[in-house]
C-alpha atoms as a PDB file:
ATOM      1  CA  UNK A   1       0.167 -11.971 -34.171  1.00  0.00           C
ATOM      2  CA  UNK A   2       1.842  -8.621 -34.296  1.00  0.00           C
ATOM      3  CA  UNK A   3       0.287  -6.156 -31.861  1.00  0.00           C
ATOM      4  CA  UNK A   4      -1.977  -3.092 -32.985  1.00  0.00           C
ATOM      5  CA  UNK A   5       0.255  -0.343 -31.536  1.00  0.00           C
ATOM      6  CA  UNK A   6       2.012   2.929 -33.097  1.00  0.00           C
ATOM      7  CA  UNK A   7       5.310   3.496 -33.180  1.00  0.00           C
ATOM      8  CA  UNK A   8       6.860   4.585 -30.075  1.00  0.00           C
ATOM      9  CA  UNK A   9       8.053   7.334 -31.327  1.00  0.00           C
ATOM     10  CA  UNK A  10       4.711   9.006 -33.411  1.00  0.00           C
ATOM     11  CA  UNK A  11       3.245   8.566 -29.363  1.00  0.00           C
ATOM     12  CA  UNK A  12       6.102  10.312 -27.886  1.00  0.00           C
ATOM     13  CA  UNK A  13       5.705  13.030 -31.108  1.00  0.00           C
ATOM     14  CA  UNK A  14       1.561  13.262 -30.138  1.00  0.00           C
ATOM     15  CA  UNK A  15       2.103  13.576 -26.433  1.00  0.00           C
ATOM     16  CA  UNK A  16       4.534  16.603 -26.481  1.00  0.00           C
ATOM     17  CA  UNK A  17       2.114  18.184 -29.043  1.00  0.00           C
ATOM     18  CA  UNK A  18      -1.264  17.450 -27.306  1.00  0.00           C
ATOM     19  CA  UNK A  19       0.538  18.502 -23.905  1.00  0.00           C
ATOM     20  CA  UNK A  20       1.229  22.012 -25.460  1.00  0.00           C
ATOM     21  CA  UNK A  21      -1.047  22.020 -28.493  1.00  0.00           C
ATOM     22  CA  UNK A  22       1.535  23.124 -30.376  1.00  0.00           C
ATOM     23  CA  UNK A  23       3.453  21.524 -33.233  1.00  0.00           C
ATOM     24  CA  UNK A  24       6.233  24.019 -33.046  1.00  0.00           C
ATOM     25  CA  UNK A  25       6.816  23.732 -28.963  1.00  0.00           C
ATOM     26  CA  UNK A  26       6.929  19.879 -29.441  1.00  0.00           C
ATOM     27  CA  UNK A  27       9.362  19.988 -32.064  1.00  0.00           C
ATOM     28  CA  UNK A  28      11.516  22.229 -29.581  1.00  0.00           C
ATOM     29  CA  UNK A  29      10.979  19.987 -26.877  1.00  0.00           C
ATOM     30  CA  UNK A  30      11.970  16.908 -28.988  1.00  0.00           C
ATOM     31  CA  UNK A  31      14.772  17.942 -30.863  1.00  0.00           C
ATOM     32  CA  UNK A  32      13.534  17.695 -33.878  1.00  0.00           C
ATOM     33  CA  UNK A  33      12.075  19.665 -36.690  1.00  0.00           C
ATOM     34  CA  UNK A  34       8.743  20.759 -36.775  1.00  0.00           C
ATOM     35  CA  UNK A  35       8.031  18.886 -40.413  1.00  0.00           C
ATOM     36  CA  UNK A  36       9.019  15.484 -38.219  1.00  0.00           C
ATOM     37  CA  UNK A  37       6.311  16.183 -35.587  1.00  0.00           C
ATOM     38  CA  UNK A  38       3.666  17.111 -38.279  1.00  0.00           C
ATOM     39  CA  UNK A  39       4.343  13.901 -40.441  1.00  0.00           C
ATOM     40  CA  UNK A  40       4.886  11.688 -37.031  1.00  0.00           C
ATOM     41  CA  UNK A  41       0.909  13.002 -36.129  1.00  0.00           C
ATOM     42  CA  UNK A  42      -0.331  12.958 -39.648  1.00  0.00           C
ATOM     43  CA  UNK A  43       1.153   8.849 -39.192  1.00  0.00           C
ATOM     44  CA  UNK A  44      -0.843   8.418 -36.076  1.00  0.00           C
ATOM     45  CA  UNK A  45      -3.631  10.029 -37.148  1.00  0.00           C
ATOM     46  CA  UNK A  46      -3.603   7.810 -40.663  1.00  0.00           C
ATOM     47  CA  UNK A  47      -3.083   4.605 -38.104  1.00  0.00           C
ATOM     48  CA  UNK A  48      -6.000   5.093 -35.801  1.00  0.00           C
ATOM     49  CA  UNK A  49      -7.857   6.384 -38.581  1.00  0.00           C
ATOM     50  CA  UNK A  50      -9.159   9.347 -36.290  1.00  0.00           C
ATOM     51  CA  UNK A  51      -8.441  12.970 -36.770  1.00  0.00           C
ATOM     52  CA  UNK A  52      -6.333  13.872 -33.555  1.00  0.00           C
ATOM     53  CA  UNK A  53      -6.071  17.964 -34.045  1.00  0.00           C
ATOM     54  CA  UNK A  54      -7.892  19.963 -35.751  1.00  0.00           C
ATOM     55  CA  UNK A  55      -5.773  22.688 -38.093  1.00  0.00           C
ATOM     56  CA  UNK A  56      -5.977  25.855 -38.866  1.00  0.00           C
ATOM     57  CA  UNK A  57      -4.187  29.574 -39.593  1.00  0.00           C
ATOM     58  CA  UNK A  58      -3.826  30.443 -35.825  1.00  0.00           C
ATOM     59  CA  UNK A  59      -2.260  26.907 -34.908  1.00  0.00           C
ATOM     60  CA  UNK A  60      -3.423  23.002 -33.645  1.00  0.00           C
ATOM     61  CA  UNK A  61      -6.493  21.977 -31.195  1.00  0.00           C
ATOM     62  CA  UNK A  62      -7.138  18.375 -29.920  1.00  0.00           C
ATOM     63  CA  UNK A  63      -9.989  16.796 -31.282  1.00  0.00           C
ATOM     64  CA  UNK A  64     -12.346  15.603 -28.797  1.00  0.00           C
ATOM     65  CA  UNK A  65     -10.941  12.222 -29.241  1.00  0.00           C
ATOM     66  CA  UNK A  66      -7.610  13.886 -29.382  1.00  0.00           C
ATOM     67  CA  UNK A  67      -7.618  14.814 -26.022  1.00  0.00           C
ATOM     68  CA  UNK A  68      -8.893  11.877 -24.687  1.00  0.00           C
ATOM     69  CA  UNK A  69      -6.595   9.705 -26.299  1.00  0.00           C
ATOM     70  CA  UNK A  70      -3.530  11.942 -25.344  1.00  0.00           C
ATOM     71  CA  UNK A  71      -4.612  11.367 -21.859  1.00  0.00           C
ATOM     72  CA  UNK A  72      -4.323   7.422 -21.865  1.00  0.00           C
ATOM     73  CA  UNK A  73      -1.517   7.781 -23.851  1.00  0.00           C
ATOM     74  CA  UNK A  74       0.522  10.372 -21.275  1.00  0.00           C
ATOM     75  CA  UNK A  75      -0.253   7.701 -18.591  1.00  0.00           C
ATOM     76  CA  UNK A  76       1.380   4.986 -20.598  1.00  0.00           C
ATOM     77  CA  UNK A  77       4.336   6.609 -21.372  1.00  0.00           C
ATOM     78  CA  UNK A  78       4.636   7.715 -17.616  1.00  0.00           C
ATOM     79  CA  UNK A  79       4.304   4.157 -16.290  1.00  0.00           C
ATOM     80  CA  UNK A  80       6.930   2.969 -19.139  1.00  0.00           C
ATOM     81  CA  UNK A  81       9.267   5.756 -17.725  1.00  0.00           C
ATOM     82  CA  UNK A  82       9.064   4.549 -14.502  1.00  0.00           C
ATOM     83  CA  UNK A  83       9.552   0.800 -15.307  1.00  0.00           C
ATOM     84  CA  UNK A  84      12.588   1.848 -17.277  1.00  0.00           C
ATOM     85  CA  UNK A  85      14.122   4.212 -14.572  1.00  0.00           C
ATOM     86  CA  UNK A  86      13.150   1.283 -12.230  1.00  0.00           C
ATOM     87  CA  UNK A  87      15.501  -1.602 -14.439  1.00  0.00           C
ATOM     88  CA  UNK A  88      17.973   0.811 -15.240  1.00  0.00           C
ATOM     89  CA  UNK A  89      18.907   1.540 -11.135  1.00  0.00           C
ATOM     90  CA  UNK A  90      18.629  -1.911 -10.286  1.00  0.00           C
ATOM     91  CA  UNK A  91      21.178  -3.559 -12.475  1.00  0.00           C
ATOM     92  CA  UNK A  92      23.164  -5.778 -10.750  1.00  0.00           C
ATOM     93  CA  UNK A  93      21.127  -5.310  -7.566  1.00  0.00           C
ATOM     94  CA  UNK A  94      18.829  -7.997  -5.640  1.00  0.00           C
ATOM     95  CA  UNK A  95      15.492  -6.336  -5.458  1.00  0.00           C
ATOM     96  CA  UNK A  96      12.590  -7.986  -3.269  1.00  0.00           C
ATOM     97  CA  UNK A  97       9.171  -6.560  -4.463  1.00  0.00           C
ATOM     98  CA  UNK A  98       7.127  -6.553  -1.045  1.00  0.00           C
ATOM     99  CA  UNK A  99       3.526  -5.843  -0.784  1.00  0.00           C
ATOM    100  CA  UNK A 100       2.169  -4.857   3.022  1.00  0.00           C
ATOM    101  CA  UNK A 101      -0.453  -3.700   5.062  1.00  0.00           C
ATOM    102  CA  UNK A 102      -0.155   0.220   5.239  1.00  0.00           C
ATOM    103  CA  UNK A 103       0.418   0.488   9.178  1.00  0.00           C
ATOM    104  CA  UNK A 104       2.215  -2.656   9.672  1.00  0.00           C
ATOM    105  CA  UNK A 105       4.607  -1.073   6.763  1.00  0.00           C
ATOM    106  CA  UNK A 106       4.858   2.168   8.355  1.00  0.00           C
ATOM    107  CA  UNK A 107       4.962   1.867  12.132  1.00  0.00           C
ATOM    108  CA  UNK A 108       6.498  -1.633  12.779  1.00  0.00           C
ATOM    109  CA  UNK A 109       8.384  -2.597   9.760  1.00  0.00           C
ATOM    110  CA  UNK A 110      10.184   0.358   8.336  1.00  0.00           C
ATOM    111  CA  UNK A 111      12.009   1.189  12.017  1.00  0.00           C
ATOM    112  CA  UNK A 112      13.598  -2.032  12.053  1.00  0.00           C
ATOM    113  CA  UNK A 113      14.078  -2.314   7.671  1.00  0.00           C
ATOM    114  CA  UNK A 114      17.858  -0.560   8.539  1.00  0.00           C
ATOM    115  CA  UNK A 115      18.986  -3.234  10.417  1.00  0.00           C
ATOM    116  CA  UNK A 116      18.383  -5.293   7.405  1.00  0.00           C
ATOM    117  CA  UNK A 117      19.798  -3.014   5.198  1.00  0.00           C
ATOM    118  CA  UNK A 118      22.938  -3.513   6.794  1.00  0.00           C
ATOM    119  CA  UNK A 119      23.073  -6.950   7.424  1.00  0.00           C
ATOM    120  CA  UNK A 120      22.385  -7.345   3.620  1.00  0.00           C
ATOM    121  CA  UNK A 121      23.626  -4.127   1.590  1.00  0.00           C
ATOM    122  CA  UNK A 122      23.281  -6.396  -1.683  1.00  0.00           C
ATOM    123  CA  UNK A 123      19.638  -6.218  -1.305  1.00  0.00           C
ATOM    124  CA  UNK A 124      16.945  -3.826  -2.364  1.00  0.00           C
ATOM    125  CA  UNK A 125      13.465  -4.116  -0.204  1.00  0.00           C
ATOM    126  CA  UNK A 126      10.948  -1.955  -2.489  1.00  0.00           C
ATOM    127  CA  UNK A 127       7.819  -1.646  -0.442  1.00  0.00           C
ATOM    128  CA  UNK A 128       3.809  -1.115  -1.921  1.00  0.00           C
ATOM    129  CA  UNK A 129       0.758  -0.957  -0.138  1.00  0.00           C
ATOM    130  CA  UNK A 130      -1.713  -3.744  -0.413  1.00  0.00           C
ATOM    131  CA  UNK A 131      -4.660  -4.440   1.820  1.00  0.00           C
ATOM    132  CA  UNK A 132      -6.386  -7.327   0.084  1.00  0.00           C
ATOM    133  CA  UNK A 133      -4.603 -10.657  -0.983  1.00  0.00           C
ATOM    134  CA  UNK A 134      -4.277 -11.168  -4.986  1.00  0.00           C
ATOM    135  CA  UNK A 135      -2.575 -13.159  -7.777  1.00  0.00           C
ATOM    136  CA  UNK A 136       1.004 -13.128  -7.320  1.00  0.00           C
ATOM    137  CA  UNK A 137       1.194 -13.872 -11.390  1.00  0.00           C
ATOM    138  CA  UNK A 138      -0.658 -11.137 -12.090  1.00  0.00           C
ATOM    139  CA  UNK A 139       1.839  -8.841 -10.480  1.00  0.00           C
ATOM    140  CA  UNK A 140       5.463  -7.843 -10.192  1.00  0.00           C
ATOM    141  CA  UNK A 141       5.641  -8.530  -6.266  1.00  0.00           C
ATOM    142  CA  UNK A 142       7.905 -11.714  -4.559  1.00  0.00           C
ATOM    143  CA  UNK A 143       6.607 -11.518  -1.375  1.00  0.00           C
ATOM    144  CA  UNK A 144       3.872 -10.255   1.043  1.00  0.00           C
ATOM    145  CA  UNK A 145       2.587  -9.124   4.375  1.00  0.00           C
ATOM    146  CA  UNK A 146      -0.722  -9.563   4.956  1.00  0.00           C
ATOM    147  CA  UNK A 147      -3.331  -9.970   7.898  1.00  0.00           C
ATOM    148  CA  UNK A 148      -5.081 -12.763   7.651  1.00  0.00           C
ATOM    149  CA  UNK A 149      -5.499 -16.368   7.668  1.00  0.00           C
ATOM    150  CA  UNK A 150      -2.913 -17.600   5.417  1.00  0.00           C
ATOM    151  CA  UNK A 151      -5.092 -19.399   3.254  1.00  0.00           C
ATOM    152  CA  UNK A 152      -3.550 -17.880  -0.431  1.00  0.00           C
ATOM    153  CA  UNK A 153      -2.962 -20.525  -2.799  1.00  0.00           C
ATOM    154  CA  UNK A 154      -0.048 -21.468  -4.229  1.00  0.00           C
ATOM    155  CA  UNK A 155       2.375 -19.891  -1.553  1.00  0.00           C
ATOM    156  CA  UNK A 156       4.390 -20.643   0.783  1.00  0.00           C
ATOM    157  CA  UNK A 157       3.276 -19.087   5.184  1.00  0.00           C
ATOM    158  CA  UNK A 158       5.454 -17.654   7.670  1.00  0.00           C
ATOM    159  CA  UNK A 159       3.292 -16.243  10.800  1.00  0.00           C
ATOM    160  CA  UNK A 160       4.648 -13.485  12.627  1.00  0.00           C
ATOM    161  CA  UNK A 161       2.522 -12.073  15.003  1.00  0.00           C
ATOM    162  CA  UNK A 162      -0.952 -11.759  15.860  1.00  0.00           C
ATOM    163  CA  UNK A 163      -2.989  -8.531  16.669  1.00  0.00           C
ATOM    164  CA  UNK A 164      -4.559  -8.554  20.168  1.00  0.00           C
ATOM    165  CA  UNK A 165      -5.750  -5.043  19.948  1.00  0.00           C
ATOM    166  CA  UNK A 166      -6.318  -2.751  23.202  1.00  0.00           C
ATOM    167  CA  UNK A 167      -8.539   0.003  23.629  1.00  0.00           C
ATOM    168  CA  UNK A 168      -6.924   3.183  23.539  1.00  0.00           C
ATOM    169  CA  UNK A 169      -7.804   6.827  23.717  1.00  0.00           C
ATOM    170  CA  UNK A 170      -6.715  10.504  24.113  1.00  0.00           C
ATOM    171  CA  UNK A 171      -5.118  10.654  28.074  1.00  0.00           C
ATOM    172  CA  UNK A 172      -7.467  13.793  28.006  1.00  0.00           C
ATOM    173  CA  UNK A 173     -10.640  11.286  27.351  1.00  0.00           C
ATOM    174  CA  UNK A 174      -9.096   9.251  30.036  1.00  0.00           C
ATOM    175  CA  UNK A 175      -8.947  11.909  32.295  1.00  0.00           C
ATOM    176  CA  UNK A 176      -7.991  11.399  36.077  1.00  0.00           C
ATOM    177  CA  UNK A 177      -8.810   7.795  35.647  1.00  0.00           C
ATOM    178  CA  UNK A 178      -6.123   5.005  35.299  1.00  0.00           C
ATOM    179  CA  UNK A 179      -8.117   2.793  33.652  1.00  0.00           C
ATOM    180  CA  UNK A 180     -11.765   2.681  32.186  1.00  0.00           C
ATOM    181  CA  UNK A 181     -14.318  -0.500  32.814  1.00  0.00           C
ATOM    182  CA  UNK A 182     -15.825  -2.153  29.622  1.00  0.00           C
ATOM    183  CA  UNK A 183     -19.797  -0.411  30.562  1.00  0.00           C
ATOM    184  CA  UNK A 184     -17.580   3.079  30.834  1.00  0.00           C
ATOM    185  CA  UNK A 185     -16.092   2.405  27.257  1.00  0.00           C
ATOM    186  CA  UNK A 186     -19.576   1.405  25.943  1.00  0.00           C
ATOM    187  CA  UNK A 187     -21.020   4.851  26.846  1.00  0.00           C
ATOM    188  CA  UNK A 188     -17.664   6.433  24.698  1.00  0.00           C
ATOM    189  CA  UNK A 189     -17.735   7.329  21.155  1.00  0.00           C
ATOM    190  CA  UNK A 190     -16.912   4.045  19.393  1.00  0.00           C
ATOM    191  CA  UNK A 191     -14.387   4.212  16.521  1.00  0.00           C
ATOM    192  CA  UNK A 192     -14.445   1.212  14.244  1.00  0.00           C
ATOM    193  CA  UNK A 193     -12.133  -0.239  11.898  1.00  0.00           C
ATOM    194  CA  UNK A 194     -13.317  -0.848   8.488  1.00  0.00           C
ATOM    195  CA  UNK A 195     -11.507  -4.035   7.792  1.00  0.00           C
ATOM    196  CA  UNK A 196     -12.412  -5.056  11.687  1.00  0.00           C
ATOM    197  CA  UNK A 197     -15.833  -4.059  11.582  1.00  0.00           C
ATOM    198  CA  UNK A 198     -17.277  -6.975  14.423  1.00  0.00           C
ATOM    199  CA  UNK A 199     -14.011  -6.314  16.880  1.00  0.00           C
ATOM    200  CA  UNK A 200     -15.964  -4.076  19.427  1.00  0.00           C
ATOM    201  CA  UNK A 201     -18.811  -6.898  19.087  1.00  0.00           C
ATOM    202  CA  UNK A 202     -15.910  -9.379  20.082  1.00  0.00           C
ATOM    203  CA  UNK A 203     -14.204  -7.327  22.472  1.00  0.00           C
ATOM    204  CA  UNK A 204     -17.786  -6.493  24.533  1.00  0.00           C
ATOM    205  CA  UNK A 205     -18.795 -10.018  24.277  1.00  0.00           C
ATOM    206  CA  UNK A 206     -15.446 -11.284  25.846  1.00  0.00           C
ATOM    207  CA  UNK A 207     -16.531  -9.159  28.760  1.00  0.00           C
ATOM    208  CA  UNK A 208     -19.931 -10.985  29.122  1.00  0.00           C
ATOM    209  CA  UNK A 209     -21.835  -7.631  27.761  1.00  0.00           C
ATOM    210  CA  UNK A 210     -23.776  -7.346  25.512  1.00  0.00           C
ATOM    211  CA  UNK A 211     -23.618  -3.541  23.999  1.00  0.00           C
ATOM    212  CA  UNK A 212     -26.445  -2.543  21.225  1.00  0.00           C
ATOM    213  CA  UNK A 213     -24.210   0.016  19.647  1.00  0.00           C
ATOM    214  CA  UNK A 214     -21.019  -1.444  19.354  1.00  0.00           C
ATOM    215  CA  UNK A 215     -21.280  -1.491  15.466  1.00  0.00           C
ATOM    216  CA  UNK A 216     -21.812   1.856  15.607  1.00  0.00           C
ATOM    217  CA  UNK A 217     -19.682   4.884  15.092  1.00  0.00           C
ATOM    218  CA  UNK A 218     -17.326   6.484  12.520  1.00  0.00           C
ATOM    219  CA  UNK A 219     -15.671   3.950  10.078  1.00  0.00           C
ATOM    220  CA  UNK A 220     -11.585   4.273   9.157  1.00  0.00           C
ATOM    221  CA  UNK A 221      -9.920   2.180   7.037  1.00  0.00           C
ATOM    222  CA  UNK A 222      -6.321   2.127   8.401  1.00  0.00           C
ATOM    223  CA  UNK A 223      -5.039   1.999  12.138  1.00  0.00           C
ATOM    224  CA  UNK A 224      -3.423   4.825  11.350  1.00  0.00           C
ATOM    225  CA  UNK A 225      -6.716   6.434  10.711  1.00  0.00           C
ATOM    226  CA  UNK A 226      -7.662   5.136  13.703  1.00  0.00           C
ATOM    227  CA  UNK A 227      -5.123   6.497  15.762  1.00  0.00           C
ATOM    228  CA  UNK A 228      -5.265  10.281  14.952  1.00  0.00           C
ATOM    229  CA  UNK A 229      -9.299  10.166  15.335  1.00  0.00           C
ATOM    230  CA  UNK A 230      -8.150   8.641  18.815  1.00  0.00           C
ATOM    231  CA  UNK A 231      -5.414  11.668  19.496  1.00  0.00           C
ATOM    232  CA  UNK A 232      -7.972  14.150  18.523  1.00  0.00           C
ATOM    233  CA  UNK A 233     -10.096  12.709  21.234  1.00  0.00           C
ATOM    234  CA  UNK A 234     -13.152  11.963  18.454  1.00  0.00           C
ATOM    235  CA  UNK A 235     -13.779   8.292  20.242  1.00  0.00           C
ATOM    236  CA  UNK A 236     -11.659   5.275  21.479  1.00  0.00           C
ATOM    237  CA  UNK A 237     -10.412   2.734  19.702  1.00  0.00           C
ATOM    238  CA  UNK A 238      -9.195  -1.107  19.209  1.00  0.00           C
ATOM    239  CA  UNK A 239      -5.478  -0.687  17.748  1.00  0.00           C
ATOM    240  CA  UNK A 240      -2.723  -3.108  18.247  1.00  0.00           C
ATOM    241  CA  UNK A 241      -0.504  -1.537  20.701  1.00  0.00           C
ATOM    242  CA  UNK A 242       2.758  -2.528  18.691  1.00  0.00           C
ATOM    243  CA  UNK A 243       1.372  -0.202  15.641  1.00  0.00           C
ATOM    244  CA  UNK A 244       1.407   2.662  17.941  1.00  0.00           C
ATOM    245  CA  UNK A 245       4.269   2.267  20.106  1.00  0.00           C
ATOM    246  CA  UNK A 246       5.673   5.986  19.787  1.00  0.00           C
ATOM    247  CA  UNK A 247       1.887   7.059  20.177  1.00  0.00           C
ATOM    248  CA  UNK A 248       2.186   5.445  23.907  1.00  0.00           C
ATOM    249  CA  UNK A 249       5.891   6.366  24.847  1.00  0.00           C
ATOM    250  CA  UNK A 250       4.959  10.011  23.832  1.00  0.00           C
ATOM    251  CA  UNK A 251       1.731   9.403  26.111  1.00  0.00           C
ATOM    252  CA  UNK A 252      -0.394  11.351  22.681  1.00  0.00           C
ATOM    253  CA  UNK A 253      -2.055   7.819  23.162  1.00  0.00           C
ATOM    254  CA  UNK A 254      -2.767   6.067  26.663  1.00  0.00           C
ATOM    255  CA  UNK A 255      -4.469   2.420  26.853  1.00  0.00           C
ATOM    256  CA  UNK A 256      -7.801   2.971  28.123  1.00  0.00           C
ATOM    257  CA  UNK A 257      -8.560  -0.847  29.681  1.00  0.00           C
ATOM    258  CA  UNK A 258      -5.997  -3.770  29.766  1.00  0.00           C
ATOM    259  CA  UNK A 259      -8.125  -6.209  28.300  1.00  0.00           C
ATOM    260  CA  UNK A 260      -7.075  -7.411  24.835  1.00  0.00           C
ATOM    261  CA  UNK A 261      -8.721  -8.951  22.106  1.00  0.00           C
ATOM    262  CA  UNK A 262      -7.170 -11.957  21.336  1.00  0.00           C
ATOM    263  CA  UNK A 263      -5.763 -12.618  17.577  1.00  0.00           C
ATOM    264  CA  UNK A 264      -7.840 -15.307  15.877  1.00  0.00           C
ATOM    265  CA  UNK A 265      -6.094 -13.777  12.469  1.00  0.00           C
ATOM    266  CA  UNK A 266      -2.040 -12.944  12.319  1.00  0.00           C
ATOM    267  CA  UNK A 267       0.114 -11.238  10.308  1.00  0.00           C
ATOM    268  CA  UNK A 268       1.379 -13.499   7.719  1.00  0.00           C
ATOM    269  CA  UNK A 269       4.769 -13.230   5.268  1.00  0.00           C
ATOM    270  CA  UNK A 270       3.668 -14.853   1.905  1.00  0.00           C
ATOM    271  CA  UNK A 271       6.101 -15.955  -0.491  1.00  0.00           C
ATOM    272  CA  UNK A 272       4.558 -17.925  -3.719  1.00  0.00           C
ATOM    273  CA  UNK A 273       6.309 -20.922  -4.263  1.00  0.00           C
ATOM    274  CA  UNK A 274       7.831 -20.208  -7.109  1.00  0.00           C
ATOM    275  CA  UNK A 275       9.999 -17.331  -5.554  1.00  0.00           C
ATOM    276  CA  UNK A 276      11.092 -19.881  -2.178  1.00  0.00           C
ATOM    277  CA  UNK A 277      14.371 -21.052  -3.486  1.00  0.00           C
ATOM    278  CA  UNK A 278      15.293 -17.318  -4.190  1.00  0.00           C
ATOM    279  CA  UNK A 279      18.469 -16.372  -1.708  1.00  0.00           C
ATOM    280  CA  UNK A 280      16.965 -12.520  -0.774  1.00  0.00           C
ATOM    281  CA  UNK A 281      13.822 -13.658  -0.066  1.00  0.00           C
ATOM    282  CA  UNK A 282      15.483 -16.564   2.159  1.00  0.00           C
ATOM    283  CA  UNK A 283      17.810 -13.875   3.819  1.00  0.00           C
ATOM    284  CA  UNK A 284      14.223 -11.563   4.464  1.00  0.00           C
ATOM    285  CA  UNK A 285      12.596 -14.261   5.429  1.00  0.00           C
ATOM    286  CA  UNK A 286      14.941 -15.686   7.909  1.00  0.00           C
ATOM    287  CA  UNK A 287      15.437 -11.523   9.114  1.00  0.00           C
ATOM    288  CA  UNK A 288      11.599 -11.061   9.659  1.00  0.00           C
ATOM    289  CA  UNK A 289      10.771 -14.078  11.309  1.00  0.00           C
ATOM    290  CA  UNK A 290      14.263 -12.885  13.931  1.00  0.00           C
ATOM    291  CA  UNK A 291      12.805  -9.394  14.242  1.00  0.00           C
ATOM    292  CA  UNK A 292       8.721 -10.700  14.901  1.00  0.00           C
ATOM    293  CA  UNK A 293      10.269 -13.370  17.437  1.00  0.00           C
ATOM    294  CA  UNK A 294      11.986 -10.866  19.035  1.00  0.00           C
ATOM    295  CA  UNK A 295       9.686  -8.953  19.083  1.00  0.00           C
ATOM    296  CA  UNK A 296       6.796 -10.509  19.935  1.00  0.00           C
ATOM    297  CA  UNK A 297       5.159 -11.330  23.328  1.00  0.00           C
ATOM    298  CA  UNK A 298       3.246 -14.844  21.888  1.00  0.00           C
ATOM    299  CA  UNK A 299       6.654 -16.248  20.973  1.00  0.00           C
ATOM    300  CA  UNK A 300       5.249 -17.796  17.805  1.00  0.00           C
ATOM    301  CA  UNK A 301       7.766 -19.299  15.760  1.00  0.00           C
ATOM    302  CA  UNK A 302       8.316 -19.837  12.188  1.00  0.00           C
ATOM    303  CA  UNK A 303       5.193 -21.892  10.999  1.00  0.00           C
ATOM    304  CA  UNK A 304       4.858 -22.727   6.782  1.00  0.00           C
ATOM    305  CA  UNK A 305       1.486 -23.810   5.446  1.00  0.00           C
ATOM    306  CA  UNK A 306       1.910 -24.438   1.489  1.00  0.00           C
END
């Protein structure tokens, strides 16, 4: 069944002359002649069977359906410029398509994504942020990094580290002392994590208290979030210490009690199985699982749950 669509070229014509309302400055953009932009709209306008612009002595206005068609159609043509740019500097290239966690992306994985870089120059690691798990076939990614449980159908599991967040705070909130005791923490501002949102609960409750406002306090999505509320000395907060590692060595961030919440969830690389025989992914894989073994103090090994 052939697909109701324009021509490519009568959208390209409208575009130009809904982005300057004028037939004359499209034509000028375009290249062409200013009789080929009027007949290319007069086509579009005979297609949809909707009067785009609105004509008269003084020059062209959008319709009201004019202008709110130009708008879907300038974001169409945007996103098929990208995906074409995209293709065109990728030919010949190995491209891995990696959704992640925004902090895990930024402060652990991108410091150590050179090494890989140069252990595999043939190899292109595009990263995206993604919080939630979703249908690999319903998307252009081959792999993820997600926290969770690694229960996501049809892929195949690698674990790489769990959390085991600390609390941490501004050295200034910390002040003289070297450390602070769980009922000194429960009297602080509490900053929560939105994705998180019983880990103070947890964390209190592993220290046999019981603390009627630990769900309380401002929300953040992101440990990043999270960590600047922290530096600005708005609260303390429950961030795994790997995520802020420069945070600590630059002493903007100081842990506040050396208790840790222990990791019931991890950080998972998923791969659906239809991308597992692929030999970047397989060279990734086998890189990340090196660099979170190395890295990490559980010494968790490569584990695969299909």
């Amino acid at each position: 069944m052939r697909r109701k669509i324009p021509s490519t070229t009568a959208l390209v014509s409208f575009e130009a002359a809904a982005r300057h309302e004028s037939f004359t400055k499209a034509a000028q953009e375009l290249s062409l002649t200013q009789g080929a932009i009027c007949r290319q709209i007069a086509s579009l306008e005979e297609f949809l069977s909707v009067e785009l612009f609105r004509r008269s002595r003084r020059g062209v206005k959008l319709t009201e359906a004019g202008l709110s068609y130009s708008r879907r159609v300038a974001t169409q043509l945007d996103a098929v410029e990208r995906d074409t740019l995209s293709v065109m500097g990728q030919q010949g290239a190995n491209v891995i398509e990696l959704a992640v966690v925004p902090t895990f992306g930024t402060q652990w994985l991108l410091p150590r994504l050179k090494d890989f870089q140069q252990q595999h120059p043939e190899v292109t690691v595009n990263l995206t942020n993604r919080t939630r798990p979703f249908l690999f076939a319903d998307t252009d990614f081959d792999a993820a990094i997600y926290f969770g449980d690694a229960d996501w159908s049809g892929t195949e599991s690698h674990r790489l580290m769990g959390e085991n967040p600390m609390p941490v705070c501004s050295p200034s909130l910390l002040g003289a002392k070297g450390q602070l005791s769980a009922k000194e923490i429960a009297d602080l501002p509490l900053l929560q994590q939105t994705t998180r949102p019983y880990a103070w609960r947890q964390w209190f409750n592993a220290r046999q208290l019981n603390i009627p406002r630990d769900m309380t306090g401002p929300r953040y999505e992101l440990f990043s979030m999270l960590a600047q509320a922290a530096m600005h000395e708005m609260g303390i907060a429950l961030i795994p210490p790997f995520l802020i590692q420069r945070e600590l060595a630059e002493k903007r961030l100081v842990i506040a009690n050396e208790h840790s919440l222990p990791s019931i969830k991890a950080y998972y690389l998923m791969i659906p199985d239809r991308k597992v025989e692929s030999a970047s992914l397989r060279a990734f894989r086998d890189w990340l699982i090196h660099q979170a073994n190395s890295y990490n103090p559980e010494g968790q090994g490569l584990s695969n749950i299909s």
